[in-house]
PDB file of N, CA and C in Angstrom:
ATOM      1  N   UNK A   1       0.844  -1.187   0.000  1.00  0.00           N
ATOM      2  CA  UNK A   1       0.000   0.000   0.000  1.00  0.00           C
ATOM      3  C   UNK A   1       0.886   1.246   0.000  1.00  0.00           C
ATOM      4  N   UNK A   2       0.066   2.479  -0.607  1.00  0.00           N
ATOM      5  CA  UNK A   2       1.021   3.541  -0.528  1.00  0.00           C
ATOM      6  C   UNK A   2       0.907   4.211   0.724  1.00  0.00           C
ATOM      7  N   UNK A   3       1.590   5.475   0.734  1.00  0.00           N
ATOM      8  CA  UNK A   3       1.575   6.292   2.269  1.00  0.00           C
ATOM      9  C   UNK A   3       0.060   7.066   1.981  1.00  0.00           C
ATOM     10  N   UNK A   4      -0.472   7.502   0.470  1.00  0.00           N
ATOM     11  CA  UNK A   4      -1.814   7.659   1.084  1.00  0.00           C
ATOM     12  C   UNK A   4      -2.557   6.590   1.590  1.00  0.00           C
ATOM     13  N   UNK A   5      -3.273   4.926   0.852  1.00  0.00           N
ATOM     14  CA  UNK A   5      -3.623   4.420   1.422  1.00  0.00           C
ATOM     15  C   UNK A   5      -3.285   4.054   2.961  1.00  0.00           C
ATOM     16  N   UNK A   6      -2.260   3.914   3.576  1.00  0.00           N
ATOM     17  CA  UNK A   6      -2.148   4.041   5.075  1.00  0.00           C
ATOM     18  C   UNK A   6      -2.872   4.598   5.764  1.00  0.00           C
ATOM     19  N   UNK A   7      -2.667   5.936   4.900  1.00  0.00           N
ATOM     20  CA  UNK A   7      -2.618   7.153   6.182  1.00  0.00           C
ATOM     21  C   UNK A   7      -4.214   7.078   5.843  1.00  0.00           C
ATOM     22  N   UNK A   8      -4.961   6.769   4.781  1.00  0.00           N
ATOM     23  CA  UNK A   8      -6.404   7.033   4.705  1.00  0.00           C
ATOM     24  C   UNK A   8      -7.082   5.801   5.366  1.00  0.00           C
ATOM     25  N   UNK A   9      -6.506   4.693   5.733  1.00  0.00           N
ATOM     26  CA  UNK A   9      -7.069   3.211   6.830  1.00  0.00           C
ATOM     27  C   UNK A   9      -6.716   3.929   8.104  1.00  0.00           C
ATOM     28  N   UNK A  10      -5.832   5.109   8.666  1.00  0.00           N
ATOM     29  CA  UNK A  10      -5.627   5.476   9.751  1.00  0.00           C
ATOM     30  C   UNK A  10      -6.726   6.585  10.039  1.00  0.00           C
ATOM     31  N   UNK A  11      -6.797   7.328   8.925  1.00  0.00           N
ATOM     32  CA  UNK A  11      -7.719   8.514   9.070  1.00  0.00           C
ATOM     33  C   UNK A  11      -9.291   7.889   9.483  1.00  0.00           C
ATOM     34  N   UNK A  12      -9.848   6.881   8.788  1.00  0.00           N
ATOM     35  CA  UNK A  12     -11.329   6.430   8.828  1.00  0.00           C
ATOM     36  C   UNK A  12     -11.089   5.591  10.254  1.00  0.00           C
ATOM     37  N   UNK A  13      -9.930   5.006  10.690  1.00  0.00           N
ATOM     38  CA  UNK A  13     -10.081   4.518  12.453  1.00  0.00           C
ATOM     39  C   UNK A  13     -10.312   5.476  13.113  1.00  0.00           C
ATOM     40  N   UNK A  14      -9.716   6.549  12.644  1.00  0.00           N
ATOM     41  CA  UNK A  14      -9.980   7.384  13.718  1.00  0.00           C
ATOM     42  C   UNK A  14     -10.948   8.075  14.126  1.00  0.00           C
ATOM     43  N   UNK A  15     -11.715   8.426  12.385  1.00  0.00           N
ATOM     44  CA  UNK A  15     -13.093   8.865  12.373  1.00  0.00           C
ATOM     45  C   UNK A  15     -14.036   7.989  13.040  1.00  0.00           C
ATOM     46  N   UNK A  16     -14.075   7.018  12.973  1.00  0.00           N
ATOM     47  CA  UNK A  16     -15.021   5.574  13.419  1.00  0.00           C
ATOM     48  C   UNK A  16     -14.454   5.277  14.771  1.00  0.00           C
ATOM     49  N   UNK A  17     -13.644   5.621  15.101  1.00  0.00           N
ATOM     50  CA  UNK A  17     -13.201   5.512  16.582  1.00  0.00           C
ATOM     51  C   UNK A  17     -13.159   3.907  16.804  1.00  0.00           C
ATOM     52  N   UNK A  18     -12.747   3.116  15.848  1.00  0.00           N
ATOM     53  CA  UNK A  18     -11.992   1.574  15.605  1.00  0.00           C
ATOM     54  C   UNK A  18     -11.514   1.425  14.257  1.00  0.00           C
ATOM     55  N   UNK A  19     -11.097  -0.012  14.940  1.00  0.00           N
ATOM     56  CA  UNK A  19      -9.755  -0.182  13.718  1.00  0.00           C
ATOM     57  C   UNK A  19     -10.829  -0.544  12.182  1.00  0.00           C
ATOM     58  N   UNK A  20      -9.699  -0.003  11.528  1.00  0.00           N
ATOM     59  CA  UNK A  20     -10.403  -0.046  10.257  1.00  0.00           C
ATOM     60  C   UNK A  20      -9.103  -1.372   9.277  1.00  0.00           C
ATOM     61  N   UNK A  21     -10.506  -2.360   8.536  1.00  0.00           N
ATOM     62  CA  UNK A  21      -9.383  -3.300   7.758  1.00  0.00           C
ATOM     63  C   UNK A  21      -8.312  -2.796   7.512  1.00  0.00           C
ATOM     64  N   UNK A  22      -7.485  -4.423   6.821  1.00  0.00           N
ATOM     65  CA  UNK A  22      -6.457  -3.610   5.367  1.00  0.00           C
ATOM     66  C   UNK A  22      -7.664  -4.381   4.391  1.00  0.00           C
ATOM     67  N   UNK A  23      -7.153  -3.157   3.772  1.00  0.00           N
ATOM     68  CA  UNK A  23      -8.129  -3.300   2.806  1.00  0.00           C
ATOM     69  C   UNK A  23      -7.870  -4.579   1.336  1.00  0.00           C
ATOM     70  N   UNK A  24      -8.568  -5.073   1.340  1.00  0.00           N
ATOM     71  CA  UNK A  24      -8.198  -6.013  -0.202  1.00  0.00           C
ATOM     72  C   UNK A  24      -8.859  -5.263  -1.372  1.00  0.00           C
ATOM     73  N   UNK A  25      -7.564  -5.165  -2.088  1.00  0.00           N
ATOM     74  CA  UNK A  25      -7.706  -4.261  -3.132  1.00  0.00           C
ATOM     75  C   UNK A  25      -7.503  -3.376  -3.234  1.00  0.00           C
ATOM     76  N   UNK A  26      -7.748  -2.424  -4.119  1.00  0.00           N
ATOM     77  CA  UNK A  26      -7.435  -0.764  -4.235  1.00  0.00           C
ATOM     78  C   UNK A  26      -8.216  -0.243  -3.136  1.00  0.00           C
ATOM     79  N   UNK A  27      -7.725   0.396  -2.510  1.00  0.00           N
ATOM     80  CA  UNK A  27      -7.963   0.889  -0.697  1.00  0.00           C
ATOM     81  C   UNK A  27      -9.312   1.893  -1.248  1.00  0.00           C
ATOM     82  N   UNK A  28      -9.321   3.062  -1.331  1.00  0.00           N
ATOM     83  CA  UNK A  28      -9.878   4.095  -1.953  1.00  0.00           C
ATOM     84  C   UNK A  28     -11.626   3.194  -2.285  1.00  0.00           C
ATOM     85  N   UNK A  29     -11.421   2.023  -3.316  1.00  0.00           N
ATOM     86  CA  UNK A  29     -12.939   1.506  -3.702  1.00  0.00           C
ATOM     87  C   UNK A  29     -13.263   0.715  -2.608  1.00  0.00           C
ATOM     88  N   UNK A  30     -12.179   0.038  -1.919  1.00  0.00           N
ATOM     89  CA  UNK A  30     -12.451  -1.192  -0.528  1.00  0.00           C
ATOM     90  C   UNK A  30     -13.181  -0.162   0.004  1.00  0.00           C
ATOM     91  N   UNK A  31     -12.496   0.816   0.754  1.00  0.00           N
ATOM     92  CA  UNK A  31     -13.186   1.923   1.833  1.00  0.00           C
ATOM     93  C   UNK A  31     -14.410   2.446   1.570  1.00  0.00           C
ATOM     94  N   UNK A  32     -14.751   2.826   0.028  1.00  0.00           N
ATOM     95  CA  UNK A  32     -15.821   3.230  -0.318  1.00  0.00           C
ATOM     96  C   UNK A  32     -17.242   2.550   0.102  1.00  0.00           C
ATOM     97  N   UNK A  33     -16.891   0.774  -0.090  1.00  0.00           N
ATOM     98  CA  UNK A  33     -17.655   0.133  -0.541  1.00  0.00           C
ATOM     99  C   UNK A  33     -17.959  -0.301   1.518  1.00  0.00           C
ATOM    100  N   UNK A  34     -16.638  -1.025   2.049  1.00  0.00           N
ATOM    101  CA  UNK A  34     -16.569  -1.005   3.483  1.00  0.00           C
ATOM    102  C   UNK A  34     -17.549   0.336   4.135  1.00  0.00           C
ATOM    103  N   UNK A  35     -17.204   1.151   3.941  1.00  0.00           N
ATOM    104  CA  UNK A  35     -18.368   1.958   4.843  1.00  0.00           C
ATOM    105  C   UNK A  35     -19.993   2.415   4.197  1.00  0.00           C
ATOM    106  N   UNK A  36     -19.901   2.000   3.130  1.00  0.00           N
ATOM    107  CA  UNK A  36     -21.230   1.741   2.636  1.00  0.00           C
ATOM    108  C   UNK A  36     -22.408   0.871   3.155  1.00  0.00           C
ATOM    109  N   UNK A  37     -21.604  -0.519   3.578  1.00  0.00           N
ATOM    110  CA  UNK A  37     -22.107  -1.565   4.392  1.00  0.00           C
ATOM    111  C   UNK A  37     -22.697  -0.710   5.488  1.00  0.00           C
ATOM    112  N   UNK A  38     -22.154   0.308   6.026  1.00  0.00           N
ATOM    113  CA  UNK A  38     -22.154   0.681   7.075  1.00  0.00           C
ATOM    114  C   UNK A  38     -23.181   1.764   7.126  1.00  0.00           C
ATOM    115  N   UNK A  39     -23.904   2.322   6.200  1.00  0.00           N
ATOM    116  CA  UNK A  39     -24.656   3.601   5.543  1.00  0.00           C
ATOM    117  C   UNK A  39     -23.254   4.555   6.441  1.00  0.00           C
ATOM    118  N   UNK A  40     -22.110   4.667   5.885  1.00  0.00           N
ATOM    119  CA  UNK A  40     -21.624   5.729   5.904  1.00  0.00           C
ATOM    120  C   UNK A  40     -21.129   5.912   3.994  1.00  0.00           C
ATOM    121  N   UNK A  41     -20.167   6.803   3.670  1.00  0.00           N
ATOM    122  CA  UNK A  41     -19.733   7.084   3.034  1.00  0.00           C
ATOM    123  C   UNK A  41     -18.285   8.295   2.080  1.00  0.00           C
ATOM    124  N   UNK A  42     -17.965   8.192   1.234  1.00  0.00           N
ATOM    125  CA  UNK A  42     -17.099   8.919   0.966  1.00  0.00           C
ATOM    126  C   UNK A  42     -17.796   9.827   0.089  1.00  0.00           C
ATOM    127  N   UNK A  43     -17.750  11.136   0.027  1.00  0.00           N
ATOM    128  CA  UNK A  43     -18.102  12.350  -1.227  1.00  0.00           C
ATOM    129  C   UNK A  43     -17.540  13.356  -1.368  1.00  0.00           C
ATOM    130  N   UNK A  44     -17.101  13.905  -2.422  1.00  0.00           N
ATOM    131  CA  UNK A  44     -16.683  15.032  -3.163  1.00  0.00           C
ATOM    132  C   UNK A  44     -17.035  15.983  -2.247  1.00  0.00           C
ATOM    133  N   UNK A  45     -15.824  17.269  -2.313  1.00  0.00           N
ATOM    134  CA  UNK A  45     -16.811  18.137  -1.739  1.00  0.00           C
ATOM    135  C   UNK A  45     -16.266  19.651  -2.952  1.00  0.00           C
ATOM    136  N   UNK A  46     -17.186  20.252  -3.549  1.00  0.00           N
ATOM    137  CA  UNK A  46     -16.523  20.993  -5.071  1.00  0.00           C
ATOM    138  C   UNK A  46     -15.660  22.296  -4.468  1.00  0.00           C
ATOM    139  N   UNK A  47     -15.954  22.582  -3.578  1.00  0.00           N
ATOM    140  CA  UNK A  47     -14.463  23.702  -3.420  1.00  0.00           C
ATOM    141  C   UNK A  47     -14.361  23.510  -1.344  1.00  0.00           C
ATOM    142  N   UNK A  48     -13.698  22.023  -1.834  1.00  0.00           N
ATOM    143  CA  UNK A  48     -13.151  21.929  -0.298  1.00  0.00           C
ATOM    144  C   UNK A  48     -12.608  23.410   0.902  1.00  0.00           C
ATOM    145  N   UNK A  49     -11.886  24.419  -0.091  1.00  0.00           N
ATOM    146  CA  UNK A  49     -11.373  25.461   0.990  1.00  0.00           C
ATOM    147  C   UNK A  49     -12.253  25.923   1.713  1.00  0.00           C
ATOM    148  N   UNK A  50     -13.738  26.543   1.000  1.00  0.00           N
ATOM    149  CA  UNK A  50     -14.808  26.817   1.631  1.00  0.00           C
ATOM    150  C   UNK A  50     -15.652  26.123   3.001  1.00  0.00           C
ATOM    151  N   UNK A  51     -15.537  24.944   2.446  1.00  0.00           N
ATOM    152  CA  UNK A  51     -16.136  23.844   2.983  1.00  0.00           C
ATOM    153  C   UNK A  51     -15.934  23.616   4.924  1.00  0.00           C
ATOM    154  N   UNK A  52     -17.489  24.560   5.392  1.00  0.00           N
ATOM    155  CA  UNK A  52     -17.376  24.348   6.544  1.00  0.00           C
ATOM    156  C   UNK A  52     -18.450  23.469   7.487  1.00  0.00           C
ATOM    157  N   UNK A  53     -17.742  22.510   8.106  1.00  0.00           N
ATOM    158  CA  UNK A  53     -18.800  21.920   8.994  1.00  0.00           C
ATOM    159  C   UNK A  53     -17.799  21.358  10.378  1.00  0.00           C
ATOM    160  N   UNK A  54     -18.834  22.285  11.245  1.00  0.00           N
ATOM    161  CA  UNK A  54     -17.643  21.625  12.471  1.00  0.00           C
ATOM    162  C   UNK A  54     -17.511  20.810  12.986  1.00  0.00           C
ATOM    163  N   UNK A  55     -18.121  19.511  12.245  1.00  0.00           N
ATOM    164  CA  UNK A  55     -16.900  17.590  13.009  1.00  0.00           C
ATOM    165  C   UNK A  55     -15.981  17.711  12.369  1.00  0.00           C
ATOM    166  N   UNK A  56     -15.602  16.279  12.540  1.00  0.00           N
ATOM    167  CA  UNK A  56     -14.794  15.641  11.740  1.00  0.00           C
ATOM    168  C   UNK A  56     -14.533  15.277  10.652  1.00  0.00           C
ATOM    169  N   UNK A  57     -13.767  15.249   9.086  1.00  0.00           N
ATOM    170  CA  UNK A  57     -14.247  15.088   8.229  1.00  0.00           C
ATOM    171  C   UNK A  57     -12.842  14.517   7.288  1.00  0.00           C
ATOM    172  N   UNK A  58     -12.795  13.612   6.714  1.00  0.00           N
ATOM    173  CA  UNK A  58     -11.693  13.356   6.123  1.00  0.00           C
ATOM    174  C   UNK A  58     -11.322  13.854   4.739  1.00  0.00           C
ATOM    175  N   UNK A  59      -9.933  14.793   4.598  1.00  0.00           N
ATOM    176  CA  UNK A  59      -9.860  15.695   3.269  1.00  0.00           C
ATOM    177  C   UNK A  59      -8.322  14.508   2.448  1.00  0.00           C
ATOM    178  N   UNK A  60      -8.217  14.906   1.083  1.00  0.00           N
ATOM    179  CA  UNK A  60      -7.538  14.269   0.483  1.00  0.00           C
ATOM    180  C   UNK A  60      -6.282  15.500   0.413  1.00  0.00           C
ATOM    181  N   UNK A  61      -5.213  15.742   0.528  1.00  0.00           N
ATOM    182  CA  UNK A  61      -4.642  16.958   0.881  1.00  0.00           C
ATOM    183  C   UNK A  61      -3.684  16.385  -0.044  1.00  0.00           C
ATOM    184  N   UNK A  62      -3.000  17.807  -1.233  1.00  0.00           N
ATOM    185  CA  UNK A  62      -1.971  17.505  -2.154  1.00  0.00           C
ATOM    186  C   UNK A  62      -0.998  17.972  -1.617  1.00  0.00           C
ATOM    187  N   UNK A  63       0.350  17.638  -1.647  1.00  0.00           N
ATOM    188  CA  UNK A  63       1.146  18.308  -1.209  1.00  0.00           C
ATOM    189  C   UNK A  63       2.809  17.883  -1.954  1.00  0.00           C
ATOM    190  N   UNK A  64       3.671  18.395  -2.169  1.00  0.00           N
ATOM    191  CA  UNK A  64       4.550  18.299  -2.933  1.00  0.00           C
ATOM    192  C   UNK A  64       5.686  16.334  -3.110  1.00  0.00           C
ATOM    193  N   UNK A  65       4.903  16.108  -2.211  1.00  0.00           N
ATOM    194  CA  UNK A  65       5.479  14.681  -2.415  1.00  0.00           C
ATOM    195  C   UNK A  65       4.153  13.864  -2.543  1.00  0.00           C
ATOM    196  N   UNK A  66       2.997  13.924  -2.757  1.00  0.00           N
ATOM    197  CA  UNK A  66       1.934  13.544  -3.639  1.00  0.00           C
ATOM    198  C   UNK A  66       0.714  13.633  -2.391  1.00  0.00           C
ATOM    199  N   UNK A  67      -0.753  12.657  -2.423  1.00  0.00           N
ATOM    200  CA  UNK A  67      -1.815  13.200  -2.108  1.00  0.00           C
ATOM    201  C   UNK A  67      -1.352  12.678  -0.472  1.00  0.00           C
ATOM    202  N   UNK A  68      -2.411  13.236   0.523  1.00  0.00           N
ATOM    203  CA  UNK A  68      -2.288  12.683   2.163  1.00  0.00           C
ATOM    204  C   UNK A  68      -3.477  12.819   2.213  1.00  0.00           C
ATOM    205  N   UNK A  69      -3.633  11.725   2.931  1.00  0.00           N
ATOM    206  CA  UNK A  69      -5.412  11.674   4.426  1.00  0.00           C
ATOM    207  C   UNK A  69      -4.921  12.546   4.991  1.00  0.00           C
ATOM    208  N   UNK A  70      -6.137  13.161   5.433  1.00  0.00           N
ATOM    209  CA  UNK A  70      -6.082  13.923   6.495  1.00  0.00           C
ATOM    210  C   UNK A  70      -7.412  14.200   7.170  1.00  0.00           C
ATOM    211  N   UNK A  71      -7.623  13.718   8.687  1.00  0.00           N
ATOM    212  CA  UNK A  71      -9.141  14.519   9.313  1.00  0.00           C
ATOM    213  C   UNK A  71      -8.987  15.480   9.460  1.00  0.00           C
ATOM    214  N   UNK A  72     -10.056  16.507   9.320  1.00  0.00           N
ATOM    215  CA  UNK A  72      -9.739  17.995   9.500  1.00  0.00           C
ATOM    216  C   UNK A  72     -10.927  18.000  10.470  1.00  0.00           C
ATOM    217  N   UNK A  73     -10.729  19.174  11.369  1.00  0.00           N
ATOM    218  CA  UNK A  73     -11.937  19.721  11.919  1.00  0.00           C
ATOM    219  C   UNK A  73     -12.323  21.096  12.364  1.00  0.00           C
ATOM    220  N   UNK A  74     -13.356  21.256  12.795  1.00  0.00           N
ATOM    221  CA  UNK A  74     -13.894  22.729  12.836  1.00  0.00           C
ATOM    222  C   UNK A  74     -14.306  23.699  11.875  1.00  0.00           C
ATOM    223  N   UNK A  75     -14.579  24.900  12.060  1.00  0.00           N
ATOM    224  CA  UNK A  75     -14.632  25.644  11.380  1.00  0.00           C
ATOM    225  C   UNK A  75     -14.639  27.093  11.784  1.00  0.00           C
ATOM    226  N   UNK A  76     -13.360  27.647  10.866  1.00  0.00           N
ATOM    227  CA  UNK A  76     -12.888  26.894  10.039  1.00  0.00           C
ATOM    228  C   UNK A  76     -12.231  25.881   9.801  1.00  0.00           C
ATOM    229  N   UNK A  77     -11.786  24.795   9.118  1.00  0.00           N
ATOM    230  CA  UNK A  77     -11.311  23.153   9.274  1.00  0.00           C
ATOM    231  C   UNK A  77     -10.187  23.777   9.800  1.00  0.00           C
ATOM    232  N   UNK A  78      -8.928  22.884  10.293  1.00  0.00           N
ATOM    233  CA  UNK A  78      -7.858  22.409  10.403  1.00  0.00           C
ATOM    234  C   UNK A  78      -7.749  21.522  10.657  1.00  0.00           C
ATOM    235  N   UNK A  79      -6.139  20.748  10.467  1.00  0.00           N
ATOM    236  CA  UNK A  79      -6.061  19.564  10.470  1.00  0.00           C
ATOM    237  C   UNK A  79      -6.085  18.690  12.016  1.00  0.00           C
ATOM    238  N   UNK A  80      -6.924  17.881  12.512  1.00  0.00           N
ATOM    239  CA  UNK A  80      -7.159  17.020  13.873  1.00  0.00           C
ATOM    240  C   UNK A  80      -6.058  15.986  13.697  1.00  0.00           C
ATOM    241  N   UNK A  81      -6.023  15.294  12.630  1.00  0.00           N
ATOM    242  CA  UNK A  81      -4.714  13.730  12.707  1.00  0.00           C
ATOM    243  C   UNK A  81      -4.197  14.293  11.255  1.00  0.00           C
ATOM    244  N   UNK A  82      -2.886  14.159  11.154  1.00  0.00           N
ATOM    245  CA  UNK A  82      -1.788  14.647   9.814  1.00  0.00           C
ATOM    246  C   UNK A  82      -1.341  13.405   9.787  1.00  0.00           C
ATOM    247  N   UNK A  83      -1.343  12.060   9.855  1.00  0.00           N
ATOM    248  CA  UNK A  83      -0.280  11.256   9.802  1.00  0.00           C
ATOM    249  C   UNK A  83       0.973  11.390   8.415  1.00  0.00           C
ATOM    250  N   UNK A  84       0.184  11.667   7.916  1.00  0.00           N
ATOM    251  CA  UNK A  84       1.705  11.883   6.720  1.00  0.00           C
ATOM    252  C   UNK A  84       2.497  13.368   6.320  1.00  0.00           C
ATOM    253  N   UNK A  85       1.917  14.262   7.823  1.00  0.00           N
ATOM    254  CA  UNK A  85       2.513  15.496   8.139  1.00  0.00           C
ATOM    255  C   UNK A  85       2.540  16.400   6.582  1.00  0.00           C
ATOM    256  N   UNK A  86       1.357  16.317   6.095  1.00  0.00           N
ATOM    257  CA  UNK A  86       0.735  17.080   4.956  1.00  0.00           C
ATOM    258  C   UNK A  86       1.001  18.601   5.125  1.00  0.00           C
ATOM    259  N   UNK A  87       0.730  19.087   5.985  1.00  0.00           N
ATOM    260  CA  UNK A  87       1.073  20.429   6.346  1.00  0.00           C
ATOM    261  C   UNK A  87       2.027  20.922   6.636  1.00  0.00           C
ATOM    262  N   UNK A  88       3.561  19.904   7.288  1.00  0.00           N
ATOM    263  CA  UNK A  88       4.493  20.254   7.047  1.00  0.00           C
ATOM    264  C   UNK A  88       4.787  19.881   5.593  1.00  0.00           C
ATOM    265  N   UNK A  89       4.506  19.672   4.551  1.00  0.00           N
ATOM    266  CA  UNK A  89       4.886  19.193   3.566  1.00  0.00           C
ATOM    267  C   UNK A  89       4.009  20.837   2.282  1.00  0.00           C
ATOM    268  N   UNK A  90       3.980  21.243   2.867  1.00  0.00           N
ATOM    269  CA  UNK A  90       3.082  22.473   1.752  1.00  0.00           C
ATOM    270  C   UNK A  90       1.706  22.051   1.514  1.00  0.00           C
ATOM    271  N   UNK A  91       0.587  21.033   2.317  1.00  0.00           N
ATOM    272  CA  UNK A  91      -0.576  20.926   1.655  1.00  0.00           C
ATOM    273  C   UNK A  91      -1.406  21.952   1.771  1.00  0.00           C
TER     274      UNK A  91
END
């Protein structure tokens, strides 16, 4: 798995407050489909910067050594768990 898939099986434990599989298969459709079971889900959001709601919420963050999980929270968001230290990284 890559350091996003990791860090995005770390981000949804944390959101769900338990452990989350490894995923079989491409992580991204496993997770999709895994919390579907669950009536939760993953969605777009069209201009994330804006985007305020004060839980928890998991963002896909670009940053110069490629994409990171990240939960963000509040509002306005910031980041709650960085595991792949996205923000020190320019995200």
């Amino acid at each position: 798995m890559s350091s996003f898939d990791d860090e995005l099986r770390a981000c949804i434990a944390e959101l769900l407050r338990a452990p989350a599989p490894v995923p079989d298969g491409e992580p991204l459709l496993f997770f999709k489909q895994w919390l579907a079971e669950r009536n939760l889900g993953l969605v777009p959001i069209e201009d994330a910067a804006t985007f305020a709601w004060p839980g928890q919420w998991l963002a896909k963050v670009g940053a110069t050594d490629g994409d990171h999980a990240v939960v963000m929270f509040g509002s306005p968001s910031g980041p709650w768990l960085d595991p792949g230290g996205a923000y020190g990284k320019g995200g």
